[in-house]
Protein backbone atom coordinates (compact mmCIF):
# COMPACT_ATOMS: atom_id res chain seq x y z
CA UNK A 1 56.48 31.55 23.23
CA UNK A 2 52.75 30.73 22.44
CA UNK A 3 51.29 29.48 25.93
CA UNK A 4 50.23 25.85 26.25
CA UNK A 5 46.50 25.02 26.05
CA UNK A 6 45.22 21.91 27.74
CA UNK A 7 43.36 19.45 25.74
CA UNK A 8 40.07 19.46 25.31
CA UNK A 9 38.78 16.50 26.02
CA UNK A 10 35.26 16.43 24.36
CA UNK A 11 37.45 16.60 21.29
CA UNK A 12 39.28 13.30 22.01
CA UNK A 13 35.67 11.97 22.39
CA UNK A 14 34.86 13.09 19.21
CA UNK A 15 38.23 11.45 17.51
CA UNK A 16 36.97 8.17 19.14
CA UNK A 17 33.59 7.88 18.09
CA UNK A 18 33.11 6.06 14.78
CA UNK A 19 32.48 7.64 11.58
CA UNK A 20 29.63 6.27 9.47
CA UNK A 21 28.74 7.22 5.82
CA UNK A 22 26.02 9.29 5.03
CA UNK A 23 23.55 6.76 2.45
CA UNK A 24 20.47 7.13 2.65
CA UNK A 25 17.75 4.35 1.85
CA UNK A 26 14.66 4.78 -0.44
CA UNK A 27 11.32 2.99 -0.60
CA UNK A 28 10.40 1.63 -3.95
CA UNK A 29 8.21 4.02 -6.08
CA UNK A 30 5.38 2.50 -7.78
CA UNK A 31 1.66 2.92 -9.17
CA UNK A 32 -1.90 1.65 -8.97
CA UNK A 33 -2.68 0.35 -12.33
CA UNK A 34 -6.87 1.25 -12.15
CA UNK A 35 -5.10 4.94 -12.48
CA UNK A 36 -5.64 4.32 -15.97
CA UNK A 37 -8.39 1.89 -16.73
CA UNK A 38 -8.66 2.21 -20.51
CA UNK A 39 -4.99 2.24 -21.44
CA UNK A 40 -5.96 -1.10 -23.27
CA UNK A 41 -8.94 -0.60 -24.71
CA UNK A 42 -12.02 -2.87 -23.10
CA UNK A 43 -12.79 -4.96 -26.52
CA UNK A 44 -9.21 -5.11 -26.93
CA UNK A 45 -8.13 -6.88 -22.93
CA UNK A 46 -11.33 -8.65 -22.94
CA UNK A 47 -10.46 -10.92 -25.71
CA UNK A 48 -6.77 -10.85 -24.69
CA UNK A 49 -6.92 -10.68 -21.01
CA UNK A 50 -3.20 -10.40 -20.28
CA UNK A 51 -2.46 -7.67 -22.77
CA UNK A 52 -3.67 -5.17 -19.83
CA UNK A 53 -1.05 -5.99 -18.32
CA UNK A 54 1.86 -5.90 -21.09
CA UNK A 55 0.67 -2.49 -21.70
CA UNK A 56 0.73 -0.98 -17.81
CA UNK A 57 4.18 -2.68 -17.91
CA UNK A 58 5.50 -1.04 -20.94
CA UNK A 59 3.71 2.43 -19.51
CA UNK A 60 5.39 2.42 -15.77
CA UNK A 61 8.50 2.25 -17.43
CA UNK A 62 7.80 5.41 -19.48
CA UNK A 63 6.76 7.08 -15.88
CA UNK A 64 10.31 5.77 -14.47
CA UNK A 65 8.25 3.41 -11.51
CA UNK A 66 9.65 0.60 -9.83
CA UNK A 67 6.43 -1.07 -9.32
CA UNK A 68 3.02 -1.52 -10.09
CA UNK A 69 0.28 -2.35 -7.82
CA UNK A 70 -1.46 -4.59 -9.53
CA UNK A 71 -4.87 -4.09 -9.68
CA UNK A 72 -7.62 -7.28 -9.97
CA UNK A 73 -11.21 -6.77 -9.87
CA UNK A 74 -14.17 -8.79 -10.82
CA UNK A 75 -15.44 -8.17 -14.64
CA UNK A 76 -17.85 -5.72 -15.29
CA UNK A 77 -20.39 -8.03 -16.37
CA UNK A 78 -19.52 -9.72 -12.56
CA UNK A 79 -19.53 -7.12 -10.44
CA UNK A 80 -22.28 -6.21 -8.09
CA UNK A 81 -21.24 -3.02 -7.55
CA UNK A 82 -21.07 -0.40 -10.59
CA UNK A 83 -18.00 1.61 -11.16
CA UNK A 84 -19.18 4.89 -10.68
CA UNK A 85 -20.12 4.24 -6.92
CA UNK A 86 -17.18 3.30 -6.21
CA UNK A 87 -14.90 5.88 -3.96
CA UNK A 88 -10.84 4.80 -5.53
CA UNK A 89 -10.85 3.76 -8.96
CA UNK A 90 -10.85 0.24 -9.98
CA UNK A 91 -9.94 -1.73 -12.45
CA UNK A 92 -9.61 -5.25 -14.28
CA UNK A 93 -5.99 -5.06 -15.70
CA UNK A 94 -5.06 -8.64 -14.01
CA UNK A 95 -8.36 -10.12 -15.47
CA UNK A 96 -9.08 -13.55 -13.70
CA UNK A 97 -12.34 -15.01 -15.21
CA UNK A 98 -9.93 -18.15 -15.99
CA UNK A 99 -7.77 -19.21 -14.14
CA UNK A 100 -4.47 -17.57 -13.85
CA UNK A 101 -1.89 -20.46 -14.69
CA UNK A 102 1.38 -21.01 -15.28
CA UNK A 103 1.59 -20.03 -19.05
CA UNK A 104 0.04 -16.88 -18.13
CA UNK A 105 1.91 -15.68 -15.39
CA UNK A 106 5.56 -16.73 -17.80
CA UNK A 107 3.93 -14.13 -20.42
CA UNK A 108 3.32 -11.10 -17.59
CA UNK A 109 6.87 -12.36 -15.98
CA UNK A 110 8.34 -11.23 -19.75
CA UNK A 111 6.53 -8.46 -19.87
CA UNK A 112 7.23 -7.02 -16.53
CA UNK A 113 11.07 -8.15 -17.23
CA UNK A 114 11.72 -6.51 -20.47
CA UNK A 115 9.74 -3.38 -18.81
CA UNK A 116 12.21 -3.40 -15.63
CA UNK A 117 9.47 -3.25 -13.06
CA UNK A 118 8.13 -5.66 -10.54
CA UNK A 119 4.77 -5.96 -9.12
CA UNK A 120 4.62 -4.26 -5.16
CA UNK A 121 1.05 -5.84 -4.68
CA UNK A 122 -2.13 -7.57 -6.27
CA UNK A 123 -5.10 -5.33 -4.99
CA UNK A 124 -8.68 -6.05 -5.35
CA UNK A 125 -10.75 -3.68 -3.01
CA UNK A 126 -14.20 -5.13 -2.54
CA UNK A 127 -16.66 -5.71 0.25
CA UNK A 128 -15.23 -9.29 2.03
CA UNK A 129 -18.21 -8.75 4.70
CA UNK A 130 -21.17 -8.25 1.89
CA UNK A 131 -24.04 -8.83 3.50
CA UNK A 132 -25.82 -10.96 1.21
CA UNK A 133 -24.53 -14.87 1.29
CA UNK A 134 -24.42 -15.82 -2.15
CA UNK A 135 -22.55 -12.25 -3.06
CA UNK A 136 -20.14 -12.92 -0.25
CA UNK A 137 -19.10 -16.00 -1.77
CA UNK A 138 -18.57 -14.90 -4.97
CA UNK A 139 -15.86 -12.04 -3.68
CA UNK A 140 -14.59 -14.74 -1.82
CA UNK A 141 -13.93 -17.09 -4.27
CA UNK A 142 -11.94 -14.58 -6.39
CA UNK A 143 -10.06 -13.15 -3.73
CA UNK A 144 -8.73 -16.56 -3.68
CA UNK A 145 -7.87 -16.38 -7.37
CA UNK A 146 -6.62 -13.14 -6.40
CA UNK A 147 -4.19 -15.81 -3.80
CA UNK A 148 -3.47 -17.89 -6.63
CA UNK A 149 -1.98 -15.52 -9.11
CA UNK A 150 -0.15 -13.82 -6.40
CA UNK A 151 1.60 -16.86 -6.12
CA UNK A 152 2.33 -17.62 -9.25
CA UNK A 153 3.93 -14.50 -9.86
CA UNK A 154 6.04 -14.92 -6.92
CA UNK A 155 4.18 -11.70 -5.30
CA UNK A 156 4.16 -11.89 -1.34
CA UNK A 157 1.41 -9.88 -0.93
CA UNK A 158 -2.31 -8.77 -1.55
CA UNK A 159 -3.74 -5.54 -0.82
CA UNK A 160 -7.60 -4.77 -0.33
CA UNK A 161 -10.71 -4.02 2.56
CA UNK A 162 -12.54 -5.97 5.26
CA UNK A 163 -15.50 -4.38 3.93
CA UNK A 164 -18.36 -4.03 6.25
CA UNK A 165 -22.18 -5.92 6.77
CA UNK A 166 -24.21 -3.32 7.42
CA UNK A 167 -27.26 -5.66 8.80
CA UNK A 168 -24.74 -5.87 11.51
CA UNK A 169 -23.25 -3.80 14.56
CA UNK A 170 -19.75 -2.85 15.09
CA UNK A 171 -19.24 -5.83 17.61
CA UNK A 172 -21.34 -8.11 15.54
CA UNK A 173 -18.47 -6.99 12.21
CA UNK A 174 -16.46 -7.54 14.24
CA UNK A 175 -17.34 -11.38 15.38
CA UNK A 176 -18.15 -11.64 11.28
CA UNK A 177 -14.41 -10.71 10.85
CA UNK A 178 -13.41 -13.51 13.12
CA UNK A 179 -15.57 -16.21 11.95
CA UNK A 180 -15.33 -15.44 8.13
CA UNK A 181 -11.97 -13.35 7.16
CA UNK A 182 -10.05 -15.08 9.72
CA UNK A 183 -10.24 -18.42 7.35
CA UNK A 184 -8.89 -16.05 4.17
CA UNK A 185 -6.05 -15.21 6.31
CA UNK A 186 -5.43 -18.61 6.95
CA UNK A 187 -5.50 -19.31 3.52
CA UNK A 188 -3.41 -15.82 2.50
CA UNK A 189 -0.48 -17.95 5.07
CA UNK A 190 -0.37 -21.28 3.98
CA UNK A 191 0.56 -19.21 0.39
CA UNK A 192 3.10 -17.27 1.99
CA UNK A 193 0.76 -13.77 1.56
CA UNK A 194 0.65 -10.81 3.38
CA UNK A 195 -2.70 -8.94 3.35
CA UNK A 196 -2.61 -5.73 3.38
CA UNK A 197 -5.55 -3.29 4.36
CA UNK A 198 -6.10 -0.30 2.83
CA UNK A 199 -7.96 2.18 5.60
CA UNK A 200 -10.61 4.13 3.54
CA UNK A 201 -14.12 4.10 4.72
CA UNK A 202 -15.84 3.79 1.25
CA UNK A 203 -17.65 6.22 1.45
CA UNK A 204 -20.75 6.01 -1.07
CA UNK A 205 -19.96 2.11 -1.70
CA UNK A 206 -23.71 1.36 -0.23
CA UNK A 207 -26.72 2.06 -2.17
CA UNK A 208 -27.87 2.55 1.70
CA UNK A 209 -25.56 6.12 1.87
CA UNK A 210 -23.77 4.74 4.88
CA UNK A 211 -20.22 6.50 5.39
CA UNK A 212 -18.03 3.87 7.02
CA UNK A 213 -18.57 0.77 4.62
CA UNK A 214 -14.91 -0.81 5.78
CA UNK A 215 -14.69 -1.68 9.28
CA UNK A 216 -10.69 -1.46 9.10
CA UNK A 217 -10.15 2.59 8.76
CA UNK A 218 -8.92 3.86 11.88
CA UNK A 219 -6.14 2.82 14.34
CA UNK A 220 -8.50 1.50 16.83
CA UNK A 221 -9.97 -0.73 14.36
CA UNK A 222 -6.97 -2.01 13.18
CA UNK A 223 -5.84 -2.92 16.99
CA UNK A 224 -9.02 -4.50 17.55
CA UNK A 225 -9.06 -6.71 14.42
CA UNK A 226 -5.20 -7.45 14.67
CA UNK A 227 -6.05 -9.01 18.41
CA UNK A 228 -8.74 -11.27 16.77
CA UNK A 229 -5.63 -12.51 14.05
CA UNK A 230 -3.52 -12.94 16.92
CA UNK A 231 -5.70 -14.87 18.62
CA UNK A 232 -6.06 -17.12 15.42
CA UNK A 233 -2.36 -16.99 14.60
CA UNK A 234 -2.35 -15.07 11.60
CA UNK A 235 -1.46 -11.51 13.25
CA UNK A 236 1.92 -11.62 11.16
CA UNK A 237 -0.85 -11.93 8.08
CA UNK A 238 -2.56 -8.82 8.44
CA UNK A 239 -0.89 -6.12 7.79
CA UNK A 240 -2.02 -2.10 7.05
CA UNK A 241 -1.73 -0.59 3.70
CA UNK A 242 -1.63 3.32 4.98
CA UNK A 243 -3.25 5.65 3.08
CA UNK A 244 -2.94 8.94 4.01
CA UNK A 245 -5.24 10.79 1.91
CA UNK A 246 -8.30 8.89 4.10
CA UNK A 247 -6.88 9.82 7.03
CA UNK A 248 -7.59 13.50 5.86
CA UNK A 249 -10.95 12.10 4.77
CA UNK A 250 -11.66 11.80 8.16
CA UNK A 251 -10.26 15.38 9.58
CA UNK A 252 -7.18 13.37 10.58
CA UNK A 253 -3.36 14.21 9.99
CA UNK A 254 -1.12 11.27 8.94
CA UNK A 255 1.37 12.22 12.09
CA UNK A 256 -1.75 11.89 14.91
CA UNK A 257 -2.13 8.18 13.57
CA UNK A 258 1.01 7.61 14.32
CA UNK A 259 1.05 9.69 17.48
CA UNK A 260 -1.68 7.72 18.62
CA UNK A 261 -0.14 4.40 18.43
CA UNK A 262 3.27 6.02 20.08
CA UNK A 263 3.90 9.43 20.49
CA UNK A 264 6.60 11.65 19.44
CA UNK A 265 7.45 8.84 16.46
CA UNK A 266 7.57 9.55 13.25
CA UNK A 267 6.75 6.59 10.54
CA UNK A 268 10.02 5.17 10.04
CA UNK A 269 11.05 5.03 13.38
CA UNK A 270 8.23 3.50 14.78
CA UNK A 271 7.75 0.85 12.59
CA UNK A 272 10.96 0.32 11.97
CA UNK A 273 10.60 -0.55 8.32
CA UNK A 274 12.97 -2.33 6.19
CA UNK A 275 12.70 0.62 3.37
CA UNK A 276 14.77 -1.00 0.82
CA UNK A 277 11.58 -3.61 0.54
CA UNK A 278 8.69 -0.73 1.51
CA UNK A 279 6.75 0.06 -1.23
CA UNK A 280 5.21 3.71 -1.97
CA UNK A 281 2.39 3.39 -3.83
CA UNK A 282 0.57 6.21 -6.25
CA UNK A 283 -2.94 5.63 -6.30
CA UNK A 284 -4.39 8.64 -8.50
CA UNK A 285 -7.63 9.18 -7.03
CA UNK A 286 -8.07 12.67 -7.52
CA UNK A 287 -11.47 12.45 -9.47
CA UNK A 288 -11.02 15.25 -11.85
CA UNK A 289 -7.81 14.42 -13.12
CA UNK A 290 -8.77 10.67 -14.07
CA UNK A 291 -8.32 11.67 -17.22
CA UNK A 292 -8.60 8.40 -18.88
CA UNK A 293 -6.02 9.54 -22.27
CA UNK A 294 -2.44 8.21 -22.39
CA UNK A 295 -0.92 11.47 -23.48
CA UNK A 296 -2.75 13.97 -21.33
CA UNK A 297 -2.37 11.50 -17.98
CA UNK A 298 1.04 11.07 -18.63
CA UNK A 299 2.48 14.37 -17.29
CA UNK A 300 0.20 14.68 -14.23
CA UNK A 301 0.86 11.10 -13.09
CA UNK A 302 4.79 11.83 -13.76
CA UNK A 303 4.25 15.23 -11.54
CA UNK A 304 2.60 13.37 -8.70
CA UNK A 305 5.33 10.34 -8.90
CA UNK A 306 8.36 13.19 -8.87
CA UNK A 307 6.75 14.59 -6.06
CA UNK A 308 6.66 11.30 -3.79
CA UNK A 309 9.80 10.25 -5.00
CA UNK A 310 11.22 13.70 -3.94
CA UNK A 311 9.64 13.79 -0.84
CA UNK A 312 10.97 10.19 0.55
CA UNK A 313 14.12 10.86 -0.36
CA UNK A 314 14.15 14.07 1.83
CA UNK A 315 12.68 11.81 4.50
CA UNK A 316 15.44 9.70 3.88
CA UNK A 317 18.22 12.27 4.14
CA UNK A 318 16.58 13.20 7.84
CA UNK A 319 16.82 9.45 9.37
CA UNK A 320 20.29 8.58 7.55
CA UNK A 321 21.81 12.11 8.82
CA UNK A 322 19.98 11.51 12.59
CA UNK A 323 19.81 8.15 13.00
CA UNK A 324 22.84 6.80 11.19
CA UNK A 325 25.30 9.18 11.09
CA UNK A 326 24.80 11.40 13.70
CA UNK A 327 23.89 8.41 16.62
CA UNK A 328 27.53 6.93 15.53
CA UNK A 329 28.84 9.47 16.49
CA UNK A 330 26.61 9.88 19.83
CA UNK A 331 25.20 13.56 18.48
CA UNK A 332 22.33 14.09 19.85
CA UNK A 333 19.57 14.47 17.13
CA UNK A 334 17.21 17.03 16.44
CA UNK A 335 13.30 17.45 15.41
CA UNK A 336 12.01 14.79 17.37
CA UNK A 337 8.10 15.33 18.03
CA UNK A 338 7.55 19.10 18.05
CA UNK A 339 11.13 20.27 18.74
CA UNK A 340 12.82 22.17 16.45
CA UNK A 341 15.19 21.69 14.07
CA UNK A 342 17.80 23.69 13.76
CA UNK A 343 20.39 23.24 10.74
């Protein structure tokens, strides 16, 4: 006779505890359309100026995008700024010198349909703390047009800087924040926006040479301006769009950002994002290959999208396997902080 083993009872535990599938959740994959500014030719969008966007439409589908961050800007003949100081590319496609209305937003809602992509985001990255009055205005006044088509397109949010007056101090920017962004983010909530802050310091944005021209590009920054929006009730408005090619601008790595706010988090658990409505966003800012050609920006901007994509969905795999279907089954997980991983 074979002799009788007891039970083991860690295995009954095992039996007991609940099974749950393995399906991991992506982010949305998407691109900055100022990654290619002359896909429409300039006499061509100016005349038409919605035919920008039919074309970046009809060319994230050919990448295989979900999204496009729309990007707004003021004209050329508008701007104050010229387009070789700036730091990240910019661009015009959503041109607003007239008013974006309802027969123009059916036309990109066609476009965008028949392409199958949606808009993530209307950015237009300008200085919102310029120190000169009458130039402040003016950005002003389009980042509200910037409001208005957002809404009419049924986009939830707007992504761009604080900017920076550099007459002023750090404490002074950041009193100019409260007194004069504060109202935009009022504004951005009565339209049911989000705004969304990109962290680079813009470098090279001043004809002054001054590094840090955006006030909002570190963590402490961002905790110090989110208190004012608290304070004025609009802290659910203002929101960080995370870059983290500026955090290496600045000899940071993208985990000590995160460290810093809580340690031994990675992104997705600490900010416990709903990833099915996250957006990742490819920018293109490498200067040297803003090739501005269709055919020979086509493979390197389907290169860079592959690699995100790849890389969230391995991040995905991690917190589905650990967090989902590991914790149901109260397994201990692995690779939290430094400690190793082992599998």
């Amino acid at each position: 006779m074979l002799p009788v083993r007891e039970a083991d009872p860690r295995l009954d535990d095992l039996r007991s505890a609940a099974v749950r599938a393995f399906e991991p959740k992506c982010m949305k994959v998407g691109v900055l359309t100022a990654a290619l500014q002359e896909l429409t030719r300039r006499e061509i969008r100016d005349a038409d100026p919605d035919r920008a966007v039919e074309d970046w439409a009809g060319f994230a589908r050919d990448l295989g995008v979900d999204t496009i961050q729309l990007s707004a800007a003021l004209h050329p003949t508008e701007a104050d700024v010229p387009p070789e100081a700036m730091l990240d590319p910019v661009a015009n496609t959503l041109d607003l010198r007239q008013p974006f209305d309802r027969s123009r937003a059916r036309r990109v809602e066609r476009a965008l349909a028949s392409a199958g992509v949606s808009v993530s985001d209307i950015g237009y990255f300008d200085n919102m703390l310029h120190d000169d009055p009458a130039i402040r205005r003016g950005k002003h006044a389009f980042m509200q047009r910037v409001f208005d088509a957002a809404g009419e397109l049924g986009v939830h949010a707007v992504c761009g800087f604080v900017g920076r007056n550099q007459r002023l101090s750090t404490d002074e920017n950041l009193r100019d924040f409260e007194d004069h962004f504060v109202p935009l983010l009022e504004i951005a909530r009565s339209r049911g926006l989000t705004y969304r802050v990109e962290q680079c310091p813009m470098p090279g944005w001043d004809p002054g040479d001054h590094f840090h021209n955006n006030i909002a590009y570190t963590p402490g920054a961002w905790i110090a301006l989110h208190r004012i929006c608290e304070k004025h009730g609009v802290g659910d408005v203002f929101r960080i769009h995370y870059d983290p090619s500026h955090a290496i601008l600045m000899g940071l790595d993208s985990r000590s950002i995160f460290q810093y706010l809580r340690d031994e988090l990675a992104a997705r658990e600490l900010l416990q994002l709903d990833i099915a409505a996250t957006h990742l966003v490819v920018e293109h800012e490498y200067p040297r290959a803003r090739i501005q050609d269709r055919e020979r920006l086509t493979p390197i901007l389907q290169g860079s999208i592959a690699f995100v994509r790849s890389v969230d969905q391995a991040a995905a795999a991690m917190y589905a396997l650990q967090h989902e279907v590991l914790a149901a089954q109260d397994i201990p997980i692995q690779g939290c902080g430094r400690e190793a991983y082992r599998s």
